[in-house]
Protein backbone atom coordinates (compact mmCIF):
# COMPACT_ATOMS: atom_id res chain seq x y z
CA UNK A 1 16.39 7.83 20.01
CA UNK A 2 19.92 8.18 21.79
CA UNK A 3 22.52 10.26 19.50
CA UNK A 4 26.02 8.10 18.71
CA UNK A 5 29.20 9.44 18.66
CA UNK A 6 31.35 9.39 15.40
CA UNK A 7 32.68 5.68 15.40
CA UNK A 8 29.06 4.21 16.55
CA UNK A 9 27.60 5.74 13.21
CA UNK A 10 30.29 4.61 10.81
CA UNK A 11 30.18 1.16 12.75
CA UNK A 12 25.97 1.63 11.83
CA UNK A 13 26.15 2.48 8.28
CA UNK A 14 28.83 -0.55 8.06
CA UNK A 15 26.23 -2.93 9.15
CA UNK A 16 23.27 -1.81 7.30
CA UNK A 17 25.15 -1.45 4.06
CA UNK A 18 26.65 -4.48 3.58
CA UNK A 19 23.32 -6.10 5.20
CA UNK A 20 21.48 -4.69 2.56
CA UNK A 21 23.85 -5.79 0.08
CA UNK A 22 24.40 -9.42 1.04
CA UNK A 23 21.36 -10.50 3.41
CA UNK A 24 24.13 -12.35 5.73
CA UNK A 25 24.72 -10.65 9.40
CA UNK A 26 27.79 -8.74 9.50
CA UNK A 27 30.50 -9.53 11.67
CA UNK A 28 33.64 -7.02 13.07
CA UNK A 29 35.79 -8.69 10.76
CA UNK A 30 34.06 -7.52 7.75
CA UNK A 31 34.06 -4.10 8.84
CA UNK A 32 36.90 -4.28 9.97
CA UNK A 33 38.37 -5.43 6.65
CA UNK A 34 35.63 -3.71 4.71
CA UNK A 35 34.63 -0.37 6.56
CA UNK A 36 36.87 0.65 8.98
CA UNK A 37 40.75 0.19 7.96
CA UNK A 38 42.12 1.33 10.73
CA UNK A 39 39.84 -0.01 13.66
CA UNK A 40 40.84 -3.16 15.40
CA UNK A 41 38.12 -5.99 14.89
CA UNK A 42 38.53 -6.31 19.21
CA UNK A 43 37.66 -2.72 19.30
CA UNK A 44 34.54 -3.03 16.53
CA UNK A 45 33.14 -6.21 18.26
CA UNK A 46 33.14 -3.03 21.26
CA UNK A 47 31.31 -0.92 19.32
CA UNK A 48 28.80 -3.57 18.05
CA UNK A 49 28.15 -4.88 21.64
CA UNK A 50 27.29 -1.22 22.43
CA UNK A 51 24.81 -0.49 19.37
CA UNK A 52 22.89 -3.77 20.37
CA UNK A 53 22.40 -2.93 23.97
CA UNK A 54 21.30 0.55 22.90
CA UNK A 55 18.78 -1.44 20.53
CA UNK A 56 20.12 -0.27 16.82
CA UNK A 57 20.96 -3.97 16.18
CA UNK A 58 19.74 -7.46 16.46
CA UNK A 59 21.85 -10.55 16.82
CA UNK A 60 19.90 -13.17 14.96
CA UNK A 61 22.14 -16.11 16.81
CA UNK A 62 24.97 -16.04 19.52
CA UNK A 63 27.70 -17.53 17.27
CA UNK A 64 26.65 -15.18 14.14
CA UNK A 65 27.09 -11.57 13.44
CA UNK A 66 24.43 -8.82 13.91
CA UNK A 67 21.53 -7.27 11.47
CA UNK A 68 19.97 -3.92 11.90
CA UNK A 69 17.10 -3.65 14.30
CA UNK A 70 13.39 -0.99 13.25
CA UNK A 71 15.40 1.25 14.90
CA UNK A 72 18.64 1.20 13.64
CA UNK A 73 17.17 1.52 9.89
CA UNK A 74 15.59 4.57 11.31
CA UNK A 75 18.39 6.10 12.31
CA UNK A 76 20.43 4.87 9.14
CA UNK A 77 17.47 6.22 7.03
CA UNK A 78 17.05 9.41 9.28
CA UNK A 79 20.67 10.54 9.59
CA UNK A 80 23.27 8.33 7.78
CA UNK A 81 21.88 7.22 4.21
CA UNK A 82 22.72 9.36 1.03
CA UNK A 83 20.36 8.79 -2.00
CA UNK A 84 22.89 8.22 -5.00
CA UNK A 85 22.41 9.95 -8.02
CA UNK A 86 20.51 8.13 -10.89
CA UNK A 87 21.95 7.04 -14.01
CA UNK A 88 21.31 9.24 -16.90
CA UNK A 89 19.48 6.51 -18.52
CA UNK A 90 17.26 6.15 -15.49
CA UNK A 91 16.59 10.12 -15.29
CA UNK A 92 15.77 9.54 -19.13
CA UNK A 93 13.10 7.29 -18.56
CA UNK A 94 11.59 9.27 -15.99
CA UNK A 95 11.83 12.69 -18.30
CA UNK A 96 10.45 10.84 -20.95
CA UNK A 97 7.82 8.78 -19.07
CA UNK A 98 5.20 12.24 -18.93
CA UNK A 99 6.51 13.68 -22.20
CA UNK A 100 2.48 13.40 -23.47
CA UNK A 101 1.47 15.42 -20.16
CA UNK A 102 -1.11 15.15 -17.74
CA UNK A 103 -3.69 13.43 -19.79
CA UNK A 104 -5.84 12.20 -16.88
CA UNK A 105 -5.07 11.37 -13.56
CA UNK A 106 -5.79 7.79 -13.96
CA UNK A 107 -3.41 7.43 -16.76
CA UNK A 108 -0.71 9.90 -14.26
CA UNK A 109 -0.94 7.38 -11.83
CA UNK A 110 -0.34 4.66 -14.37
CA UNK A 111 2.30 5.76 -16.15
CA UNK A 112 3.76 6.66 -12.67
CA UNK A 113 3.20 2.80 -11.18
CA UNK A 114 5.13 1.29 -14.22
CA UNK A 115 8.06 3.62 -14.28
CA UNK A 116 8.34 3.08 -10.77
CA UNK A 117 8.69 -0.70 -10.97
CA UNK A 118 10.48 -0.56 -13.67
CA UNK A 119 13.43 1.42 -12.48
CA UNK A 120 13.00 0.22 -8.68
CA UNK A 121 12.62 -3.46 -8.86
CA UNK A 122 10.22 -3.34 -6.57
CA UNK A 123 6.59 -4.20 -5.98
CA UNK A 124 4.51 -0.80 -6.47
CA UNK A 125 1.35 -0.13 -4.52
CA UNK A 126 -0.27 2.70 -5.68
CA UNK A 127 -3.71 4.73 -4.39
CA UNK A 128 -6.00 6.68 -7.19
CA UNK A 129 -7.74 9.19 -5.62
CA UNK A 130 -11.77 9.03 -5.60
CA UNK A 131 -12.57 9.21 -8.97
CA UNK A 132 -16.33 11.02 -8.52
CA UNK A 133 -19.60 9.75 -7.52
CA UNK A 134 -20.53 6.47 -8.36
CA UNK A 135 -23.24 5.26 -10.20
CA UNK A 136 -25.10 2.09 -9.78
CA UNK A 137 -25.19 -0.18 -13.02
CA UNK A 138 -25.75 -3.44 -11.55
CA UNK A 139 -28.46 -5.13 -8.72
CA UNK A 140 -28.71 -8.95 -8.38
CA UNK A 141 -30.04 -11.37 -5.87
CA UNK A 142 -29.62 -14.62 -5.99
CA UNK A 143 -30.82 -17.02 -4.01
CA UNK A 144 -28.36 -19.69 -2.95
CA UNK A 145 -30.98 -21.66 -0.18
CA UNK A 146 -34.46 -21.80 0.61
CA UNK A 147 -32.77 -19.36 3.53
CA UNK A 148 -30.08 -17.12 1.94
CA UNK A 149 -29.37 -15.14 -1.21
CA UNK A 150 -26.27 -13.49 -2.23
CA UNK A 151 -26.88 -9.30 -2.81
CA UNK A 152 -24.23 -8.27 -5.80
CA UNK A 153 -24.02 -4.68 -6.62
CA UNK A 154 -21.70 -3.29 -9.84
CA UNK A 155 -20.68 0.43 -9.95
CA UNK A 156 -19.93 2.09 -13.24
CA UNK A 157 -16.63 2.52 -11.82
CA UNK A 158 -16.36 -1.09 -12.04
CA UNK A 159 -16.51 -1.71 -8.18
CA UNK A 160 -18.01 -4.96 -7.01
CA UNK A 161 -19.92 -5.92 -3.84
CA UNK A 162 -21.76 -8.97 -2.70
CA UNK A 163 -23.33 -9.77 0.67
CA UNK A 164 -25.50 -12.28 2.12
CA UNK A 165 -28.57 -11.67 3.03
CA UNK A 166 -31.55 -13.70 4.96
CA UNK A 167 -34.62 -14.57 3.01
CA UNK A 168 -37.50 -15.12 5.28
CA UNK A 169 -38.91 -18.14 4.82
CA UNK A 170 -42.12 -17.35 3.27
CA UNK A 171 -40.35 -15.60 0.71
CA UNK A 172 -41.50 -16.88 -3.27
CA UNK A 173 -38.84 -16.17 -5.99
CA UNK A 174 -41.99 -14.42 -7.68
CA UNK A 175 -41.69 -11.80 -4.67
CA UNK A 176 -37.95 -11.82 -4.65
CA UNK A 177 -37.83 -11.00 -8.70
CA UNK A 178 -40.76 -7.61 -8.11
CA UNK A 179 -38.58 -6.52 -5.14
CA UNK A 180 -34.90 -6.76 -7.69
CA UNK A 181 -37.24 -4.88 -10.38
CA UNK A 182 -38.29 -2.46 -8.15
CA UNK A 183 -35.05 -1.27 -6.81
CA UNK A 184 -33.18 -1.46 -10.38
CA UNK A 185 -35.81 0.28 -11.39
CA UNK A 186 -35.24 2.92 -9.13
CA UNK A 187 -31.84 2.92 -8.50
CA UNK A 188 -29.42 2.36 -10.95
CA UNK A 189 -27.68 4.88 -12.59
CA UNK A 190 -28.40 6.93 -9.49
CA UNK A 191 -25.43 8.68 -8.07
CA UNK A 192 -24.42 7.73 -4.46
CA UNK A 193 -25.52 11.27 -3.50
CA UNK A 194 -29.05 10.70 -4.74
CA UNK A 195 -29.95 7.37 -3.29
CA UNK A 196 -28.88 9.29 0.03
CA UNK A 197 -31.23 12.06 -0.59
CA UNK A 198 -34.47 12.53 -2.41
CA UNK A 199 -34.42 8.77 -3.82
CA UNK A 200 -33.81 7.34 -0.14
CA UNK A 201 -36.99 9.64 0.64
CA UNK A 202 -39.19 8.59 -2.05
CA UNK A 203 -38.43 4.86 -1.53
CA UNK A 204 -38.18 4.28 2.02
CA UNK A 205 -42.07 3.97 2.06
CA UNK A 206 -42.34 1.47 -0.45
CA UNK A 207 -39.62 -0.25 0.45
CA UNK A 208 -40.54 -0.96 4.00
CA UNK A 209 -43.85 -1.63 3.02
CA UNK A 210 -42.31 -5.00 1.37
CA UNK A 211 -40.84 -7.72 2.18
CA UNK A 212 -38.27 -8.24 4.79
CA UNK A 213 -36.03 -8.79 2.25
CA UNK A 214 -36.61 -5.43 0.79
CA UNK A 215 -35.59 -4.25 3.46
CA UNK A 216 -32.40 -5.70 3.67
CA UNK A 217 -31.24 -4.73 0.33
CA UNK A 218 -31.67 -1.12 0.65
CA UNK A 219 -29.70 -0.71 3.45
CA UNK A 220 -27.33 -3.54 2.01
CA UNK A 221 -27.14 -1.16 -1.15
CA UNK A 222 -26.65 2.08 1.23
CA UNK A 223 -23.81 0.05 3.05
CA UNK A 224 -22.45 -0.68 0.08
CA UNK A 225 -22.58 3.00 -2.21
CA UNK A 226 -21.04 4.32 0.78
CA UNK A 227 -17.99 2.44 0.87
CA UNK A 228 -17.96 2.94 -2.91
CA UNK A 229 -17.97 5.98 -2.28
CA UNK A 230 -15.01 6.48 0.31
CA UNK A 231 -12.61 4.12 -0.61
CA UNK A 232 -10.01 4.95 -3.18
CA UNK A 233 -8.63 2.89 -6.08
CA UNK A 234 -5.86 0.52 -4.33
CA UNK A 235 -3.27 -0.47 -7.23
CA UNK A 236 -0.85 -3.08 -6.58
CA UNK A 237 1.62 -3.58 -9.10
CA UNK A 238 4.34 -6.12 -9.77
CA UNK A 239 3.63 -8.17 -6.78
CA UNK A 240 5.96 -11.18 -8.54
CA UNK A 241 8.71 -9.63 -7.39
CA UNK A 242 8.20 -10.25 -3.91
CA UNK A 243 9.71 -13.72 -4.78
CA UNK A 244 12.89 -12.49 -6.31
CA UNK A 245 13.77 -10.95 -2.62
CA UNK A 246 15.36 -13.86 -0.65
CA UNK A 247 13.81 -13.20 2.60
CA UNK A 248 10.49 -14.49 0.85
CA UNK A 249 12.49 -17.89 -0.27
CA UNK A 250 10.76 -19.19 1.97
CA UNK A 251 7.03 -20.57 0.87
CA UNK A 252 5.07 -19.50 4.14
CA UNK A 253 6.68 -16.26 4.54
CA UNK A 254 5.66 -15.41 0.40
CA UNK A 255 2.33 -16.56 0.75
CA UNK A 256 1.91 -14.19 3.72
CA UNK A 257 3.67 -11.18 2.42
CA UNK A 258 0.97 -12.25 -1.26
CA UNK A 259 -2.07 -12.86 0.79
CA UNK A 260 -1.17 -8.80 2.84
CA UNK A 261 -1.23 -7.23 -0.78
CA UNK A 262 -4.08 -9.35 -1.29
CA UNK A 263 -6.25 -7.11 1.38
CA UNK A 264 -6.98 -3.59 -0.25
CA UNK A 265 -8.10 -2.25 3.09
CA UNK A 266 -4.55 -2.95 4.38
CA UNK A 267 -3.00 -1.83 1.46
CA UNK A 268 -4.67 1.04 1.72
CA UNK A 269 -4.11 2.06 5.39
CA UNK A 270 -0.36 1.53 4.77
CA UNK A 271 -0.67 4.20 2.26
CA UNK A 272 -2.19 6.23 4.60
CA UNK A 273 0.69 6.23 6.76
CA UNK A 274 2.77 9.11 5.41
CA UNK A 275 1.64 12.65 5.74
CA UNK A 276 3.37 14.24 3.01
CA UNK A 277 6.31 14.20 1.38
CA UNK A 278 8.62 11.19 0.65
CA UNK A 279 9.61 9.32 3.84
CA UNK A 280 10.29 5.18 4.95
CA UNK A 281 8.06 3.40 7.10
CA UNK A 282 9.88 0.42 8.58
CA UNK A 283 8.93 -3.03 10.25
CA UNK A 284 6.80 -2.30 13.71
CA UNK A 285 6.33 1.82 12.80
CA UNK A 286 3.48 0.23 10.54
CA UNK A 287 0.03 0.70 11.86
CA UNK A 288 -0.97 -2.44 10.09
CA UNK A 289 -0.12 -5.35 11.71
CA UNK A 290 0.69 -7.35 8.42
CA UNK A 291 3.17 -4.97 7.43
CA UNK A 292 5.51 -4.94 10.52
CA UNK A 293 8.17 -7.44 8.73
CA UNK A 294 7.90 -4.99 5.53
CA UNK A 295 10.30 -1.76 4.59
CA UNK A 296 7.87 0.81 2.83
CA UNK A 297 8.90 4.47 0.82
CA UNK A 298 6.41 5.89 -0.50
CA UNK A 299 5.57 9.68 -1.60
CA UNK A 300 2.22 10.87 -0.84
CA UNK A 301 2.01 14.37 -3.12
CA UNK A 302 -0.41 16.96 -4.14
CA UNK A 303 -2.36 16.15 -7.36
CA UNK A 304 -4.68 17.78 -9.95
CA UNK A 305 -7.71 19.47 -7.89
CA UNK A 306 -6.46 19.43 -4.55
CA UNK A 307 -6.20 15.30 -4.69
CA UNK A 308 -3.62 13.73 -3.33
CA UNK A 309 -0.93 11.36 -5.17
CA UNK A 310 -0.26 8.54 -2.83
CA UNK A 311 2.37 5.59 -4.45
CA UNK A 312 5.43 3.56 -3.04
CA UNK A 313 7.55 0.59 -2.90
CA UNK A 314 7.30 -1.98 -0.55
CA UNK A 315 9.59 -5.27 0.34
CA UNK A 316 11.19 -6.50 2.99
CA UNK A 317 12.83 -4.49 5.67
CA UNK A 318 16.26 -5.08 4.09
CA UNK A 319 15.06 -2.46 1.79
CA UNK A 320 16.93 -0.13 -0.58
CA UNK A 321 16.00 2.75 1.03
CA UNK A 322 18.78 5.22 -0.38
CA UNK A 323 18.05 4.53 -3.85
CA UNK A 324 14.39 3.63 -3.54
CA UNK A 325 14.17 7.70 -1.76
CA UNK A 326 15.99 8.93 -4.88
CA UNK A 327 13.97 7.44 -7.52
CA UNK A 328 10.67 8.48 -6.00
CA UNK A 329 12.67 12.18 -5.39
CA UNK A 330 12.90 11.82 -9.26
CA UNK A 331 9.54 11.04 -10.25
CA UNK A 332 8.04 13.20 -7.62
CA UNK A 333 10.14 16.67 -9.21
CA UNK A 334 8.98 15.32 -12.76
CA UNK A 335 5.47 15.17 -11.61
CA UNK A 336 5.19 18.52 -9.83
CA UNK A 337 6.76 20.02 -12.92
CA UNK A 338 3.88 18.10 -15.01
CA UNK A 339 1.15 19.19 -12.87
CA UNK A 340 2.37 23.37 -12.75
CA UNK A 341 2.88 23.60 -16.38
């Protein structure tokens, strides 16, 4: 990313600033009227020719002004932004917000998801560390054709999996219902770490020695206790206020942006993103393809028991990112003062 000389980056902070505020492109006549006093709109129309060719801005149509580009709201967020300080009532609400303590770290992670909206605006997406093994409590089949049967499986976690499965065809639902006893009989309220070891040993034998369909469930069931297993808690909170932001006016572009924060894997690799620390993730720097027309800050800090306390806000790029970065610098000082008392 090519440095800019003193007039570039007040010309850059002009743009993004009053972009963020009014959604509209900015033209050298507002900054010139706005920003920069005592720079000639001639010689700002310059400057903005020069940021675009160097690929800080976009200019959405010939005849209209220009918008920030990925990279000029990295540079803005890198180098130009300043976090303003938060109201006292806001730094009230956040004091207040642990005041019980660290009573769990399901209910820190709650309490830290609603604050968040609450004093950001935003939508919240959130990801609870692994919680423990997982125990099975539920085991269905049921058939849905002479051919297929749907497998459901229902962790005490309150996880839920179903897959489809072939039935041979000279399965009878009298063999189907002694195969489901069989394995609830023998596997729920086993831990994930069981069915992998001595229980996997034990039944394997039997297990192959039935039906096909047998078969197919247990390794159904392993597929599925694994990723029970390794997947952590996606929350997302407040996703109605995707609508309030005007670049999801539009009904194709909100039904997109809903049916993203609809798909927990995504969701979760976006949260994956940051290292550590507090930091923005904007438009095509997403790994997740869904995401590259998003603005993301997020905090991703250490919890109770060496877990890790991953939560953010998300919208489009035309993010707050200054005052988004201070609230979650809030909340994140509040927390680490929680967790070390």
């Amino acid at each position: 990313m090519a440095d800019l000389d003193a007039r570039k980056r007040q010309v850059l902070k002009a743009v993004v600033d009053d972009y963020l505020r009014s959604g509209d492109p900015v033209g050298s006549r507002t900054i010139a009227r706005k920003y920069l006093l005592t720079a000639s709109p001639a010689t700002i129309r310059n400057e903005l020719a020069d940021l675009e060719e160097l690929g800080y801005l976009d200019q959405p149509h010939t005849s209209a002004g220009r918008v920030p580009s990925d990279q000029g709201y990295r540079f803005y967020v890198d180098r130009l932004m300043r976090p303003p300080e938060l109201s006292r009532a806001d730094m009230l609400r956040i004091r207040n917000a642990y005041r019980q303590g660290a009573q769990s770290l399901e209910w820190l992670i709650h309490e830290t998801v609603k604050l968040l909206g609450e004093i950001s605006e935003y939508t919240v997406l959130a990801l609870v560390p692994d919680p423990g093994p997982q125990r099975l409590q539920g085991l269905d089949i049921v058939p849905c054709s002479p051919e297929q049967a749907v497998l459901v499986l229902v962790t005490d976690k309150g996880l839920v999996f179903h897959r489809m499965i072939e039935l041979p065809p000279e399965e009878e639902p009298d063999g189907l219902a002694e195969t489901v006893g069989l394995l609830r009989q023998s596997l729920l309220g086993r831990s994930l770490e069981e069915v992998q070891g001595s229980t996997l040993g034990q039944l394997s034998h039997r297990l192959k020695s039935r039906a096909q369909v047998a078969e197919q469930v247990f390794d159904l069931l392993l597929a599925g206790l694994a990723s029970a297993g390794e997947n952590e808690q996606v929350v997302v909170s407040g996703a109605s206020r995707i609508a309030q932001q005007r670049e999801y006016q539009d009904v194709f572009r909100l039904t997109e942006m809903l049916g993203f924060l609809e798909q927990r894997r995504a969701v979760r690799d976006l949260l994956l993103e940051l290292d550590e620390g507090i930091g923005a993730i904007i438009g095509k720097e997403h790994r997740v393809a869904q995401a590259a027309t998003t603005g993301l800050v997020m905090a991703n800090l250490p919890g109770p028991g060496g877990s890790r306390l991953r939560f953010g806000v998300v919208g489009p790029k035309r993010l707050d990112y200054a005052r988004a970065t201070a609230v979650l610098s809030a909340i994140a000082e509040q927390l680490g003062d929680i967790l070390h008392e």
